[in-house]
C-alpha atoms as a PDB file:
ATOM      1  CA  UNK A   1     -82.612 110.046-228.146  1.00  0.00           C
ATOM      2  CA  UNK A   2     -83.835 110.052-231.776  1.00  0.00           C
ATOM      3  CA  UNK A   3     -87.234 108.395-230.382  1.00  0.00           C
ATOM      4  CA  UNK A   4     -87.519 111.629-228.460  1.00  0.00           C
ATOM      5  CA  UNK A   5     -86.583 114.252-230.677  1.00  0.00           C
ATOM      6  CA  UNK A   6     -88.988 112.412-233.483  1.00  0.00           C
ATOM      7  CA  UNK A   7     -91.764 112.849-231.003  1.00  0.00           C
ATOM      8  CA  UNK A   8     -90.641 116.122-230.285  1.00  0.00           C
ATOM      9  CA  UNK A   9     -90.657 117.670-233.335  1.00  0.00           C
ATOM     10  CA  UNK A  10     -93.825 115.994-233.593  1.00  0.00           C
ATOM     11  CA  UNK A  11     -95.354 117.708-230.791  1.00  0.00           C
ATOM     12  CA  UNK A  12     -93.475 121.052-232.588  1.00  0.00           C
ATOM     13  CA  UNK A  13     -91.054 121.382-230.026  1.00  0.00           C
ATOM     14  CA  UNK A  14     -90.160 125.362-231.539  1.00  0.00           C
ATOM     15  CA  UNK A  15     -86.569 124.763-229.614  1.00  0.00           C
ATOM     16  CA  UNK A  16     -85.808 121.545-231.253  1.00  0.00           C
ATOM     17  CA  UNK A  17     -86.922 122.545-234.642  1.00  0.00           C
ATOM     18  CA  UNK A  18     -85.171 125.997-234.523  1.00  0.00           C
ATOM     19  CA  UNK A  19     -81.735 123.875-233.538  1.00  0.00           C
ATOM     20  CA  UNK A  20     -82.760 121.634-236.764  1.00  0.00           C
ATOM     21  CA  UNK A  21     -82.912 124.612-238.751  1.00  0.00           C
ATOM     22  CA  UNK A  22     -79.731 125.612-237.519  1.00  0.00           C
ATOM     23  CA  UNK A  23     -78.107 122.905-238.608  1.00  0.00           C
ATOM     24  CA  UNK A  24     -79.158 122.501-242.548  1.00  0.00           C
ATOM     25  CA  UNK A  25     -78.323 126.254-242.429  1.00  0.00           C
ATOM     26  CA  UNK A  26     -74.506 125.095-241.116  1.00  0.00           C
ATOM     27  CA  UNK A  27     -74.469 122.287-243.759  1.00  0.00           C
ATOM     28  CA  UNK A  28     -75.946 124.391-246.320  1.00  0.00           C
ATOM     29  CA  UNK A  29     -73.417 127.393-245.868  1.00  0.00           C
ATOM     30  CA  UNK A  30     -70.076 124.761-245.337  1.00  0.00           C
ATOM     31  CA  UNK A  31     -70.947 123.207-248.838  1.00  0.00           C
ATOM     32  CA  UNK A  32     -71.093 126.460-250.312  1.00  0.00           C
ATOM     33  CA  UNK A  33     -68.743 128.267-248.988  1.00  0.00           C
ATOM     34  CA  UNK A  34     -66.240 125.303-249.847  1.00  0.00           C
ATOM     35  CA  UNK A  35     -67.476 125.258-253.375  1.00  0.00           C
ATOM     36  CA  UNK A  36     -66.489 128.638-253.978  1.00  0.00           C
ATOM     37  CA  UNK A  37     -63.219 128.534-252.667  1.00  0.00           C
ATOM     38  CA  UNK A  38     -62.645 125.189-254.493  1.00  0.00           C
ATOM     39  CA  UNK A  39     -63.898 127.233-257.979  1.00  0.00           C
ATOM     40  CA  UNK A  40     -61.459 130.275-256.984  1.00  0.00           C
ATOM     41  CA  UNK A  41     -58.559 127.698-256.860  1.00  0.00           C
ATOM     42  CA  UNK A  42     -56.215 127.778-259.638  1.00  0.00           C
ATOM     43  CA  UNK A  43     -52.902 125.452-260.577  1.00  0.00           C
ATOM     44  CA  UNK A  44     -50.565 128.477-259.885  1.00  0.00           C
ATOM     45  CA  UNK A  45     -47.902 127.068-260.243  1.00  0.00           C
ATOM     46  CA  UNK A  46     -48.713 126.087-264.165  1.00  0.00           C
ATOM     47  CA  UNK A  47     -50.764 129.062-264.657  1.00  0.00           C
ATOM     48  CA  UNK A  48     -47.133 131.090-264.212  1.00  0.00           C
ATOM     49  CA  UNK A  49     -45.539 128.648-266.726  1.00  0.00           C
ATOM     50  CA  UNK A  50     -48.389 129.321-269.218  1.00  0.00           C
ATOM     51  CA  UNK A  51     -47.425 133.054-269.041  1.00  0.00           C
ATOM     52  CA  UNK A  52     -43.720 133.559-268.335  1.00  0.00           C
ATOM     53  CA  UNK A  53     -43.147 132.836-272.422  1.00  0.00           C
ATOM     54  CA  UNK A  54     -46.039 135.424-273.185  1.00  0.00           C
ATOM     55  CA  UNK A  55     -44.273 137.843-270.848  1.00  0.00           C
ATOM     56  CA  UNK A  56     -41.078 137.454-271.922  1.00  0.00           C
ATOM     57  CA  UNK A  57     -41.848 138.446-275.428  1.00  0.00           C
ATOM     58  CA  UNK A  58     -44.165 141.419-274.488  1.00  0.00           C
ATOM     59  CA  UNK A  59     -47.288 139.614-275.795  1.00  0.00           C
ATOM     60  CA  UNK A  60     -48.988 141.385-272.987  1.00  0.00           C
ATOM     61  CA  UNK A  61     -52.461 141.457-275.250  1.00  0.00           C
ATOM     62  CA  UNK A  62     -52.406 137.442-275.197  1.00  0.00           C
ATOM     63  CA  UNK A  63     -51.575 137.300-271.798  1.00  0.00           C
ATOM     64  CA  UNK A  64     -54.787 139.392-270.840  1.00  0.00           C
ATOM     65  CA  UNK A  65     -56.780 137.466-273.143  1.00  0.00           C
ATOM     66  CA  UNK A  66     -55.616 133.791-271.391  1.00  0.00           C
ATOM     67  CA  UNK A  67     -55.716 135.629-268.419  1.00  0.00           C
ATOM     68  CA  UNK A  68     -59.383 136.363-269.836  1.00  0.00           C
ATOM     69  CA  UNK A  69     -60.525 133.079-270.567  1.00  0.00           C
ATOM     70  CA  UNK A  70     -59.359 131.252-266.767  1.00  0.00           C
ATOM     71  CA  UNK A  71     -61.775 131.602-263.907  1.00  0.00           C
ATOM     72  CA  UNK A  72     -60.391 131.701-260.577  1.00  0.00           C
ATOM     73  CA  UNK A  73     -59.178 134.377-257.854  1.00  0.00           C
ATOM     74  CA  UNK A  74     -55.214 134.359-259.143  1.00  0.00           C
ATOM     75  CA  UNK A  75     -56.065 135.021-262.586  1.00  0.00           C
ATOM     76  CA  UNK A  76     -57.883 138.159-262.147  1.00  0.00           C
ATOM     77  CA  UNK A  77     -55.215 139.151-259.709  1.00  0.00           C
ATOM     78  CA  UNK A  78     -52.492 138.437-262.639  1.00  0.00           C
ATOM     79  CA  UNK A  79     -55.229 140.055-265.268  1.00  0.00           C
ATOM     80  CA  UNK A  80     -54.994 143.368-263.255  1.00  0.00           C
ATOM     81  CA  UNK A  81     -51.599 143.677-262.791  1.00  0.00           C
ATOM     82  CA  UNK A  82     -51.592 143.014-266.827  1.00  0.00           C
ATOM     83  CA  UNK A  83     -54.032 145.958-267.302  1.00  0.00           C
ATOM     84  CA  UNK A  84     -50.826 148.274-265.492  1.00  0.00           C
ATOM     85  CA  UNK A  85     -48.303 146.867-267.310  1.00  0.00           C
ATOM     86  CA  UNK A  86     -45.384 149.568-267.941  1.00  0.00           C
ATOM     87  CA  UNK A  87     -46.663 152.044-265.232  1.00  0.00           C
ATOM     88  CA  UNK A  88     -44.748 151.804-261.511  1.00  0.00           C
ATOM     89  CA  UNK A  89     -44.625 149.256-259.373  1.00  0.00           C
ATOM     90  CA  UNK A  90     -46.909 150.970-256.432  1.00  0.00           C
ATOM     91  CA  UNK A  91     -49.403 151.599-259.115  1.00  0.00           C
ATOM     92  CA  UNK A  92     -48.920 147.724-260.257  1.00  0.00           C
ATOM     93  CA  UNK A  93     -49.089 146.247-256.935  1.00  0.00           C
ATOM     94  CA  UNK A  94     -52.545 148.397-256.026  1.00  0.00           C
ATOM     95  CA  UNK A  95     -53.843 147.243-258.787  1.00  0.00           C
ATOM     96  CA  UNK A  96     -53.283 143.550-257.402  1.00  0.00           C
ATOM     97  CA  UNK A  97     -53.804 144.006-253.751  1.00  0.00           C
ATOM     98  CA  UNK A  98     -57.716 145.591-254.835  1.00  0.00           C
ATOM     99  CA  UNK A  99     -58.147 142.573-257.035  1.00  0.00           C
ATOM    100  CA  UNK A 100     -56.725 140.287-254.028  1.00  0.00           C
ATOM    101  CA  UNK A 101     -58.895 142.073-251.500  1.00  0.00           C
ATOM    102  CA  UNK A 102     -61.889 141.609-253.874  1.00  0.00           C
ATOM    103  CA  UNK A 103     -61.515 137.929-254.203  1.00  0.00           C
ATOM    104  CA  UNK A 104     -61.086 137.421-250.795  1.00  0.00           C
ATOM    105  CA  UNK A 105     -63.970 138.779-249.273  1.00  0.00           C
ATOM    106  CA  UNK A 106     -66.261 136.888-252.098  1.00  0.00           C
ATOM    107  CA  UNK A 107     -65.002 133.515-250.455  1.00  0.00           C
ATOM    108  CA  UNK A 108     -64.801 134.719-246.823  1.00  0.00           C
ATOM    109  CA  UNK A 109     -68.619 135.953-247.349  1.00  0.00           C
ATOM    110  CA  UNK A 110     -70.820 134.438-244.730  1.00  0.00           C
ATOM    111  CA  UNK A 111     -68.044 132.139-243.543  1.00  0.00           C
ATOM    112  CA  UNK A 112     -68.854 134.164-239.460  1.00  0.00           C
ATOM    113  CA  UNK A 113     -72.234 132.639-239.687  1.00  0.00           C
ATOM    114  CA  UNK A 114     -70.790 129.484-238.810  1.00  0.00           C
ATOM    115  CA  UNK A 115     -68.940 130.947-235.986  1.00  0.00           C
ATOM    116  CA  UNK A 116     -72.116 132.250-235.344  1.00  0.00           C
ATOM    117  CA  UNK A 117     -74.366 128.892-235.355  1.00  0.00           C
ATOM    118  CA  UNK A 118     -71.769 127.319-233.472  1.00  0.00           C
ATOM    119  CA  UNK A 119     -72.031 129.105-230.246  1.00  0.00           C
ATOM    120  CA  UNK A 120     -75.745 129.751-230.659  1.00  0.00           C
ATOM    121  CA  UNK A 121     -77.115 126.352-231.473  1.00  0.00           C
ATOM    122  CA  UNK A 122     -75.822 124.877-227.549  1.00  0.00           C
ATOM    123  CA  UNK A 123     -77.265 128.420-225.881  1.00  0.00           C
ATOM    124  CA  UNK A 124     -80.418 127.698-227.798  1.00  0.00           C
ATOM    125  CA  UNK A 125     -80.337 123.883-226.856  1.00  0.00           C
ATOM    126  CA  UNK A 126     -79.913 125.151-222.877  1.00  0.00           C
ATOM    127  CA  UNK A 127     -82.770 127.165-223.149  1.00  0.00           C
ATOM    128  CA  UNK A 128     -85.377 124.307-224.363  1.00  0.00           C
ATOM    129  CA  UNK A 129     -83.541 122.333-221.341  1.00  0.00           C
ATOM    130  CA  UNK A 130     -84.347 125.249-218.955  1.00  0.00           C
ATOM    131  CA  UNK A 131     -87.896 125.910-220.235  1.00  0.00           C
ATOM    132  CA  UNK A 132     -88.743 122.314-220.434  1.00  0.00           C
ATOM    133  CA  UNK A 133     -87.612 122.027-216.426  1.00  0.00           C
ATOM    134  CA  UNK A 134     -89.919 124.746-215.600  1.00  0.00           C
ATOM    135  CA  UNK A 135     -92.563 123.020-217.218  1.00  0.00           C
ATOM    136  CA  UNK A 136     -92.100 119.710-215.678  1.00  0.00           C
ATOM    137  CA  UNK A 137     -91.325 121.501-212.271  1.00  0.00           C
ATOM    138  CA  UNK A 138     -94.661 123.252-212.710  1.00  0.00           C
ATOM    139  CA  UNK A 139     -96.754 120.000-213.774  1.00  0.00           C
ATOM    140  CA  UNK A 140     -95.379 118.639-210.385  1.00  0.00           C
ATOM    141  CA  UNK A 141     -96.642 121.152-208.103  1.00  0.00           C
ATOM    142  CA  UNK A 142    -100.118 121.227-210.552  1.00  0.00           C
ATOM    143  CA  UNK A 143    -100.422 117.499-209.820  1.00  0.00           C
ATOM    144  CA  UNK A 144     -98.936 117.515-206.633  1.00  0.00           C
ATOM    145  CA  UNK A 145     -95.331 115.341-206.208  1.00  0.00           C
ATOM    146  CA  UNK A 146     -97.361 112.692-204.648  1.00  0.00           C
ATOM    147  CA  UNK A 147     -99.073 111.876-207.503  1.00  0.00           C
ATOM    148  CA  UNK A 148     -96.588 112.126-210.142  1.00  0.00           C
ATOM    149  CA  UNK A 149     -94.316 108.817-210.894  1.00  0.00           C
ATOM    150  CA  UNK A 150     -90.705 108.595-211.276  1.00  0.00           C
ATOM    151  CA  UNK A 151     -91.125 107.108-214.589  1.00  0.00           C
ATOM    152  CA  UNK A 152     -93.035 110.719-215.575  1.00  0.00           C
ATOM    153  CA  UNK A 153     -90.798 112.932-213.794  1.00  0.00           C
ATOM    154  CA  UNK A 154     -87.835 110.472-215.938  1.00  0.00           C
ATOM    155  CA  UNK A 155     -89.781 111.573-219.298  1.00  0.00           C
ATOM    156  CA  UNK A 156     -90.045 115.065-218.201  1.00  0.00           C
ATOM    157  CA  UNK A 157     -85.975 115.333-217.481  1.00  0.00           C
ATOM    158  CA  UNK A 158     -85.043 112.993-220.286  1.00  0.00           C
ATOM    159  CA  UNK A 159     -87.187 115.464-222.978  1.00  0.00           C
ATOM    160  CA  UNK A 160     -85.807 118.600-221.625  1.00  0.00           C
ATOM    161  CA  UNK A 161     -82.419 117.718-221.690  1.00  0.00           C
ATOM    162  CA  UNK A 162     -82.618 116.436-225.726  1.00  0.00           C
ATOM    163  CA  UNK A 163     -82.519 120.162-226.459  1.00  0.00           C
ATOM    164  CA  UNK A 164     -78.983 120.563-224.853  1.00  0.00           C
ATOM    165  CA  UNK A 165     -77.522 117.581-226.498  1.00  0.00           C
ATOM    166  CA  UNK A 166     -79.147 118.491-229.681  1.00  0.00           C
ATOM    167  CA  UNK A 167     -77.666 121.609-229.411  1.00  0.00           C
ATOM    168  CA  UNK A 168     -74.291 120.188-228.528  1.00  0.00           C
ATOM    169  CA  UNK A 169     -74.339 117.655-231.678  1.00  0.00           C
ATOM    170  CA  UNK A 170     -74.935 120.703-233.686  1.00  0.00           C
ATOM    171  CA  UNK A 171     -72.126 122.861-232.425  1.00  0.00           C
ATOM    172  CA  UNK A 172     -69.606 120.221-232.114  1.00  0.00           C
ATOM    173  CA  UNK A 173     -69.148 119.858-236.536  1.00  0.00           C
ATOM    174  CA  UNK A 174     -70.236 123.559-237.017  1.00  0.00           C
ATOM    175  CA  UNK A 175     -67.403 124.659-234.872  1.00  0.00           C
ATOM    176  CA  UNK A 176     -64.821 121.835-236.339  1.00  0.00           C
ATOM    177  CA  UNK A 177     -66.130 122.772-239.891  1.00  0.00           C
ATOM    178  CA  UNK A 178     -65.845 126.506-239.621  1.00  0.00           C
ATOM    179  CA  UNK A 179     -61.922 126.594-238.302  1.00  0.00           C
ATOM    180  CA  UNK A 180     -61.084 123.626-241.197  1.00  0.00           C
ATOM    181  CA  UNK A 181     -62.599 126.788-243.662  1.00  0.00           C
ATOM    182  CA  UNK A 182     -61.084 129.330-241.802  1.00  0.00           C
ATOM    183  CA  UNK A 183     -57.529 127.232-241.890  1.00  0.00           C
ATOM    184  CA  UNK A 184     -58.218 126.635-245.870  1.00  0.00           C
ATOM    185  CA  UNK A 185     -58.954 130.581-246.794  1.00  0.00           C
ATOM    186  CA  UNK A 186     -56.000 131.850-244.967  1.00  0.00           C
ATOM    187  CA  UNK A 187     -53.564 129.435-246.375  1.00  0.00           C
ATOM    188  CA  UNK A 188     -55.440 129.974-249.753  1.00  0.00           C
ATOM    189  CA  UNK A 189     -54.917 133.910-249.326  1.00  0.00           C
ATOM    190  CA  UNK A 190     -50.913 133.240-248.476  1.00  0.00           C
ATOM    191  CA  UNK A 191     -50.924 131.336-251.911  1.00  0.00           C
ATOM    192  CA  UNK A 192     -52.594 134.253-253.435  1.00  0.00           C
ATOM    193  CA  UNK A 193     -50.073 136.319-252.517  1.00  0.00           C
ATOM    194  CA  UNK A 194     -46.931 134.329-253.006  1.00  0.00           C
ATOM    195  CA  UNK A 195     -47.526 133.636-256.943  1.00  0.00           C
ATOM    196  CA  UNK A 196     -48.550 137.121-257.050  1.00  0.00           C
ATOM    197  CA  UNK A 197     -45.147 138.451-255.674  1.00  0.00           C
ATOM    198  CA  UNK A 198     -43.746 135.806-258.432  1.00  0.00           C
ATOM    199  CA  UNK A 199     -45.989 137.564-261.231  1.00  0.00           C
ATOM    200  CA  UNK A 200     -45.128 140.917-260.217  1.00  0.00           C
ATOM    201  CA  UNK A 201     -41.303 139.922-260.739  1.00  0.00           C
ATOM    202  CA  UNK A 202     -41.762 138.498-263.674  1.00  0.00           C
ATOM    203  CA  UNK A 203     -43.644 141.555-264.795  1.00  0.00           C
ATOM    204  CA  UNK A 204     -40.958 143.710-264.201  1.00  0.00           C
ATOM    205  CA  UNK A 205     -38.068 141.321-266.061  1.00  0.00           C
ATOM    206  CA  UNK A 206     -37.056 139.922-262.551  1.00  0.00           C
ATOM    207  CA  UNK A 207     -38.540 135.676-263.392  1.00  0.00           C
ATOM    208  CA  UNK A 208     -38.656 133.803-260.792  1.00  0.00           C
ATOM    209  CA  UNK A 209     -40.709 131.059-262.069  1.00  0.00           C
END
């Protein structure tokens, strides 16, 4: 198989090198979609320890500025909700939904192009195997099926069915590595939310840390 596609992509097989494309853009967009929601992870869990004290004592000022100094979704979340300190709770929990809402989208961000590669890449690898049938079907009846060997019309199969199973070997991860991102962000966005319920308590006197 890799004889073939070497050759192929020799011969610039546009199919096979468009599905080759496809697939550094997959790898490409998994890394780096995975290293941003890695970055936008925080310890929550310490991060409320680190301000319950700070809280407690109304040092709202040195709250914002730790707040300040982390990177990370939850702290911007728990910076905003800082910012409306003393004003209602609606007005408090806007404040944190927007900043929620914000984060999110910045890590789901061209997550759907996977989704997208995945069910294009086999499409595109049945479409090399369909064009490259029509052009060994038509070689045939140039040559006449007399004079055409088995071994050629072998070849002639064998290379246009490489762009199929390329396609498939393509869509297979892509597909697996999209729903393991898709599986992280939403349990990542139900974290989000739970320490922020915790923060908004603990805003309001009601610690729960």
């Amino acid at each position: 198989m890799w004889e073939l596609t070497v050759e192929s992509l020799l011969d610039g097989n546009p199919i096979i090198l468009l599905i080759l494309a496809t697939s550094c853009l997959a790898v490409f967009l998994f890394v780096e979609r995975w290293l941003t929601l890695q970055r936008a992870t925080v310890d929550g869990e310490g991060l409320l320890l680190r301000l319950a004290p700070l809280i407690e004592r109304e040092a709202y000022a040195e709250a914002h500025h730790l707040l300040s100094q982390s990177s990370g979704a939850l702290p911007q979340i728990f910076k905003a909700a800082v910012e409306k300190h003393g004003e209602k709770k609606e007005e408090i929990l806007a404040a944190m939904e927007l900043e929620a809402l914000t984060s999110m989208g910045e890590i789901e961000r061209h997550a759907n192009l996977l989704s997208l590669i995945a069910n294009i890449a086999p499409l595109l690898g049945l479409l090399g195997t369909v064009l490259g049938f029509i052009a060994a079907f038509g070689e045939m009846r140039m040559s006449g099926l007399l004079d055409t060997s088995a071994v050629k019309i072998g070849e002639a199969m064998e290379s246009a069915l490489l762009t199929t199973a390329l396609g498939l070997a393509v869509a297979i991860p892509t597909a697996f590595g999209y729903n393991l991102l898709v599986s992280r962000i939403a349990s990542f966005g139900l974290e989000l939310e739970a320490f922020s319920r915790r923060f908004l308590d603990l805003l309001q006197g009601k610690p729960h840390v």
